[in-house]
Each structure stands twice: as C-alpha cells, then as structure tokens.
C-alpha atoms as a PDB file:
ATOM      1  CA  UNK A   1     -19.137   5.231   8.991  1.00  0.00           C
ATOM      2  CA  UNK A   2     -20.143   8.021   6.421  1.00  0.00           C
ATOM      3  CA  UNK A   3     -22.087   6.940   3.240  1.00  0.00           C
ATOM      4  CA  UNK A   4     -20.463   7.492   0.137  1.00  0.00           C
ATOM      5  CA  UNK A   5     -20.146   7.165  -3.458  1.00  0.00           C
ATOM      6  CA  UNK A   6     -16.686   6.136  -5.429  1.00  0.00           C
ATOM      7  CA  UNK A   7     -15.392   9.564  -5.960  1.00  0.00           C
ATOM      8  CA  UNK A   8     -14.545  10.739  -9.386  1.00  0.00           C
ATOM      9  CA  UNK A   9     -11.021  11.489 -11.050  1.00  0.00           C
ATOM     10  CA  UNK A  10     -11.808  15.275  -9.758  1.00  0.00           C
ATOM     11  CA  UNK A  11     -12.586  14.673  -6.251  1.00  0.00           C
ATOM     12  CA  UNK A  12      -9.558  11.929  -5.722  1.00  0.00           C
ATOM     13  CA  UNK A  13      -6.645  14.775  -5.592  1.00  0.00           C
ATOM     14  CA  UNK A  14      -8.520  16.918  -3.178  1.00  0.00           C
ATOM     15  CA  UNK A  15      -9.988  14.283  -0.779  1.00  0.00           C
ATOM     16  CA  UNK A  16     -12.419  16.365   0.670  1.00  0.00           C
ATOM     17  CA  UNK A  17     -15.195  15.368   2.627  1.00  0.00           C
ATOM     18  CA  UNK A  18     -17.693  16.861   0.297  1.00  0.00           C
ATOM     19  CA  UNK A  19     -16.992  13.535  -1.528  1.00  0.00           C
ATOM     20  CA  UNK A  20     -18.335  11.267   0.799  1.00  0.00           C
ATOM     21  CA  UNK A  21     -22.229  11.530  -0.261  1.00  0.00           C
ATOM     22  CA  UNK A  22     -24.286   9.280  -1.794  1.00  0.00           C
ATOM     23  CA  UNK A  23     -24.877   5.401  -1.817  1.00  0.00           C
ATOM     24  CA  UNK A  24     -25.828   3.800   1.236  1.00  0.00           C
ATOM     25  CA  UNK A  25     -23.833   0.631  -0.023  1.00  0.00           C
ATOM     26  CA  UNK A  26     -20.479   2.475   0.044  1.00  0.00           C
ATOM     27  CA  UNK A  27     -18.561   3.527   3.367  1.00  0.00           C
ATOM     28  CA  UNK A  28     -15.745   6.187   3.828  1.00  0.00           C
ATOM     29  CA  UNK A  29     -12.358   4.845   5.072  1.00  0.00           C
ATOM     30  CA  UNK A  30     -11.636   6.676   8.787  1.00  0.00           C
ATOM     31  CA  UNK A  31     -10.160   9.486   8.488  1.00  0.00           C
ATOM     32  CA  UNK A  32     -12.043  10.810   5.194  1.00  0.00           C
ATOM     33  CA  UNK A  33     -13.942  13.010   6.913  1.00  0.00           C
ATOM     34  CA  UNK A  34     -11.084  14.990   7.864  1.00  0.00           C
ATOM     35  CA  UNK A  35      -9.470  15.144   4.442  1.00  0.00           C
ATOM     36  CA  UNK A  36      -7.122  12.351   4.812  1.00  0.00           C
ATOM     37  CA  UNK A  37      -5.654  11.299   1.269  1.00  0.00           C
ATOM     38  CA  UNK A  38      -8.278   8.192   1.486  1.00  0.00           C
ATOM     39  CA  UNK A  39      -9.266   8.227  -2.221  1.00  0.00           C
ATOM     40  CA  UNK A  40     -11.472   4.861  -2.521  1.00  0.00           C
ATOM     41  CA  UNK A  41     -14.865   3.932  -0.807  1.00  0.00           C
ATOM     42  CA  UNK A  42     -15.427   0.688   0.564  1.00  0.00           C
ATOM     43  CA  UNK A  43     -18.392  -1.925   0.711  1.00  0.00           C
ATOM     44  CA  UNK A  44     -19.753  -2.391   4.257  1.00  0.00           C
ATOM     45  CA  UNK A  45     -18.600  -5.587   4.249  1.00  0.00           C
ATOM     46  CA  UNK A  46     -14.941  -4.734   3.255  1.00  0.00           C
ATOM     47  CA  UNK A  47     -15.304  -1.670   6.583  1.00  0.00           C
ATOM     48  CA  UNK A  48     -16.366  -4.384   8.630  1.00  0.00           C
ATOM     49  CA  UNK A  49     -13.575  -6.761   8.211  1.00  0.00           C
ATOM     50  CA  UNK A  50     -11.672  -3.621   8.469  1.00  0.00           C
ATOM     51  CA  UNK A  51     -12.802  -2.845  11.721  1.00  0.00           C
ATOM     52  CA  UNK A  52     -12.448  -6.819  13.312  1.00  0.00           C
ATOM     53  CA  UNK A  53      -9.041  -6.306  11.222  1.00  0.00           C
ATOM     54  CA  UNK A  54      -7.925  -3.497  13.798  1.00  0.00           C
ATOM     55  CA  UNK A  55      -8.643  -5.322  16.815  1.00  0.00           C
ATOM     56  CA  UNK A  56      -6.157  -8.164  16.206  1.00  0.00           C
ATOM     57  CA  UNK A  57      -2.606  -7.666  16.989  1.00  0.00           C
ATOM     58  CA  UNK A  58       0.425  -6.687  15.276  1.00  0.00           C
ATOM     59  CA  UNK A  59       0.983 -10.060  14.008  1.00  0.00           C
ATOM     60  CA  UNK A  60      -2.076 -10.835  13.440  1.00  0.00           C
ATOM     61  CA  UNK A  61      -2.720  -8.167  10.849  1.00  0.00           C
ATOM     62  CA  UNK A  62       0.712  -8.729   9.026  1.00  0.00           C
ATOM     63  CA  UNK A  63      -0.768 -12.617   8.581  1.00  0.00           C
ATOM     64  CA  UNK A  64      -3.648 -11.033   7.399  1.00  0.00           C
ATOM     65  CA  UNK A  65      -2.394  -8.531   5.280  1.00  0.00           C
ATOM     66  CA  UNK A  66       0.034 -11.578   3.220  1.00  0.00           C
ATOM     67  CA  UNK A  67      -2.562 -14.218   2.888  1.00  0.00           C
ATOM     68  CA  UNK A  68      -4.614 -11.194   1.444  1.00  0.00           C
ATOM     69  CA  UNK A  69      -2.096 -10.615  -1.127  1.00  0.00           C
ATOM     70  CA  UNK A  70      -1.488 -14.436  -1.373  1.00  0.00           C
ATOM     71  CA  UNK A  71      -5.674 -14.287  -2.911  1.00  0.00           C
ATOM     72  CA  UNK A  72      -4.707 -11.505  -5.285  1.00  0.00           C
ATOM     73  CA  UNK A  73      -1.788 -13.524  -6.870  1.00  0.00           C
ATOM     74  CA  UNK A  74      -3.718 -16.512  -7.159  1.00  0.00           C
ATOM     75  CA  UNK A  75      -5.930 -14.215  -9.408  1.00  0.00           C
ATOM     76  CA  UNK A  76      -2.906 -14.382 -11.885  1.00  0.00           C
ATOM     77  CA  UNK A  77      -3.445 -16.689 -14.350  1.00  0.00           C
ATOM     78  CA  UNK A  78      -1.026 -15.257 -17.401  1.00  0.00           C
ATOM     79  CA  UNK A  79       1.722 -15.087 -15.732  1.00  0.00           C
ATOM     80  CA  UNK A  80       4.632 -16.837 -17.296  1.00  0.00           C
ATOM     81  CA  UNK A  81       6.582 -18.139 -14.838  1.00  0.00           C
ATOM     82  CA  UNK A  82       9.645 -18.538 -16.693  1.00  0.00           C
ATOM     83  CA  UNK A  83       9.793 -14.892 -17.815  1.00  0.00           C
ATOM     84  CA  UNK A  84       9.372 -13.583 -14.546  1.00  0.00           C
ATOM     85  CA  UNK A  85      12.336 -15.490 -13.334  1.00  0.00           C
ATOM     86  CA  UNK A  86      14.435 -14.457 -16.040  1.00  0.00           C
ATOM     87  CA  UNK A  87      13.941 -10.766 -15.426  1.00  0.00           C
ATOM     88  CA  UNK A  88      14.849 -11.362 -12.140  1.00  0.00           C
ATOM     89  CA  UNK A  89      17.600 -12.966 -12.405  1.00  0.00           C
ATOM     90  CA  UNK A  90      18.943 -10.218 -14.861  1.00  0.00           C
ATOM     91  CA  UNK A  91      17.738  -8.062 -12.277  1.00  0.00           C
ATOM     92  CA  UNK A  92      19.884  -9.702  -9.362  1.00  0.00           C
ATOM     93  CA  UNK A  93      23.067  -9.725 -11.986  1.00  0.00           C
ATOM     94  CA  UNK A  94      22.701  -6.356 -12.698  1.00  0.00           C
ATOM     95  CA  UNK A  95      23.016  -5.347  -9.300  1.00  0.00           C
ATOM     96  CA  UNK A  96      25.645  -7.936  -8.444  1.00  0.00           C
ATOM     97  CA  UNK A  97      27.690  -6.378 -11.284  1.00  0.00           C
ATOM     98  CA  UNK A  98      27.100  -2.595  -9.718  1.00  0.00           C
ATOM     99  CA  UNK A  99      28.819  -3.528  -6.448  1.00  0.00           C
ATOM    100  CA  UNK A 100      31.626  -5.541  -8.217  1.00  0.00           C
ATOM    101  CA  UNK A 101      32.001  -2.517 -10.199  1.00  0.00           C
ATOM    102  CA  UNK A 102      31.855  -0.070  -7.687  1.00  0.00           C
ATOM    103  CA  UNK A 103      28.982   1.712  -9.443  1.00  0.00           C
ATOM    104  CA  UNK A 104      27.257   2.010  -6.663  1.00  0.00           C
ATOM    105  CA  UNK A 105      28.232   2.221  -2.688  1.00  0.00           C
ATOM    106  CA  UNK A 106      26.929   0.114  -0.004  1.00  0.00           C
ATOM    107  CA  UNK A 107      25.298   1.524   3.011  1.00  0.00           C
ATOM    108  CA  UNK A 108      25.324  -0.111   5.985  1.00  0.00           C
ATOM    109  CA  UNK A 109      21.707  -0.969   7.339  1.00  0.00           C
ATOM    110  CA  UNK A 110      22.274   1.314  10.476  1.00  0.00           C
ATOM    111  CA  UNK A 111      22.699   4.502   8.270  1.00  0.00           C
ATOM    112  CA  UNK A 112      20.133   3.369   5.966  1.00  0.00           C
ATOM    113  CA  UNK A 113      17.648   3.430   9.274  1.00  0.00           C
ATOM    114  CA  UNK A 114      19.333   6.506   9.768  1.00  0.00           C
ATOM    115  CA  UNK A 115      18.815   8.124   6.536  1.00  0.00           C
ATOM    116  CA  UNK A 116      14.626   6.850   6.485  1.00  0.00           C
ATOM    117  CA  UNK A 117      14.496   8.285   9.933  1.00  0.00           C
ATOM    118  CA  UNK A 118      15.996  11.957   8.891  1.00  0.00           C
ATOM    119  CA  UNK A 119      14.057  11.876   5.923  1.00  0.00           C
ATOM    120  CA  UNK A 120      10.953  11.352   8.047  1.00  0.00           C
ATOM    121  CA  UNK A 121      11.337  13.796  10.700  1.00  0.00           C
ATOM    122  CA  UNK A 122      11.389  16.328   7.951  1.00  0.00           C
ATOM    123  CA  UNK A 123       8.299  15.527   6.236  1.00  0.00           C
ATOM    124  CA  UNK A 124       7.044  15.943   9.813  1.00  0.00           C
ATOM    125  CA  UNK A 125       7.790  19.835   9.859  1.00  0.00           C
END
C-alpha cells in the first residue's frame, strides 16, 4: 500500500497520485496510484479488513457490506421513527397515484436491464 495523507478539497477532483504522500498511518485505496477517482485514505486497519474483505466470496462480501451499514444506522440516535414512515408512505402514494394517473409509464424489468446495459456500453467508449 502507498502512504498517504487525507487529501485536500483541491487534490479530491483530480485524484492524482501526487496526493498520496505523507502519514505513515494512512493507506491509498488500490487503484490510487493510477488516478482512479479514489478520493479518501484509509487507516491500515480499515486496508487490512479490506484486503481479508476481497478474499471472501460474492456472498460473503454482500453480508459484509449490510451488517456494515446495519453499524452505521445503529449510530442514529435522532431519528424519529414516526416521521420517517410518514414520508414514506407519502412517498409510496405519490407514486401509486402517478401510475393510476398515467403520469408516468411502466417499463418492464427486461427493458429496464436493457436500457442500464445501453447506457453502460456507452460510457465504455
């Protein structure tokens, strides 16, 4: 791993690997040293569970990945429940309401795959 140091508000957009100097404490994410759009160091200890993360399979990392996210909500504590709810549930009517409507048209899940697909291919080029 390269040594780094967090890089500043100038040195996120370009992603360069001048960035990557500094600290001993502080580790490059792969790639950074080839200008990937990586824009946050890491502790060695956060790289190492990185790098025991990419041995496990598939599966493995997507259990991983939500129990991960499961500690960052528990971090919540101000959340009120109630309001969040709420919103949703104005959120589902509202979109209920579009398709009774006919505001908006349903695609089928094929196309959609379809659509992501095309849309991929030419970012590729």
């Amino acid at each position: 791993m390269i040594a780094c140091t967090p890089p500043s508000a100038s040195t996120r957009a370009t992603a360069s690997s001048s960035m990557w100097a500094g600290s001993s404490t502080m580790t490059a994410p792969p790639g950074a040293e080839r200008g990937q759009p990586y824009t946050q160091c890491m502790t060695r200890e956060v790289a190492e569970v990185f790098e025991t993360a990419k041995t496990l399979d598939r599966g493995e990392i997507a259990d991983l990945a939500y129990l991960l996210l499961r500690v960052l909500d528990e971090d919540v504590t101000d959340v009120d429940q109630a309001k969040v709810d709420a919103r949703w549930h104005a959120e589902y009517r509202r979109r209920i309401d579009d398709i009774e409507s006919e505001r908006v048209q349903l695609v089928s899940h094929e196309e959609t795959v379809a659509q992501a697909r095309a849309r991929l291919a030419a970012r590729r080029k």
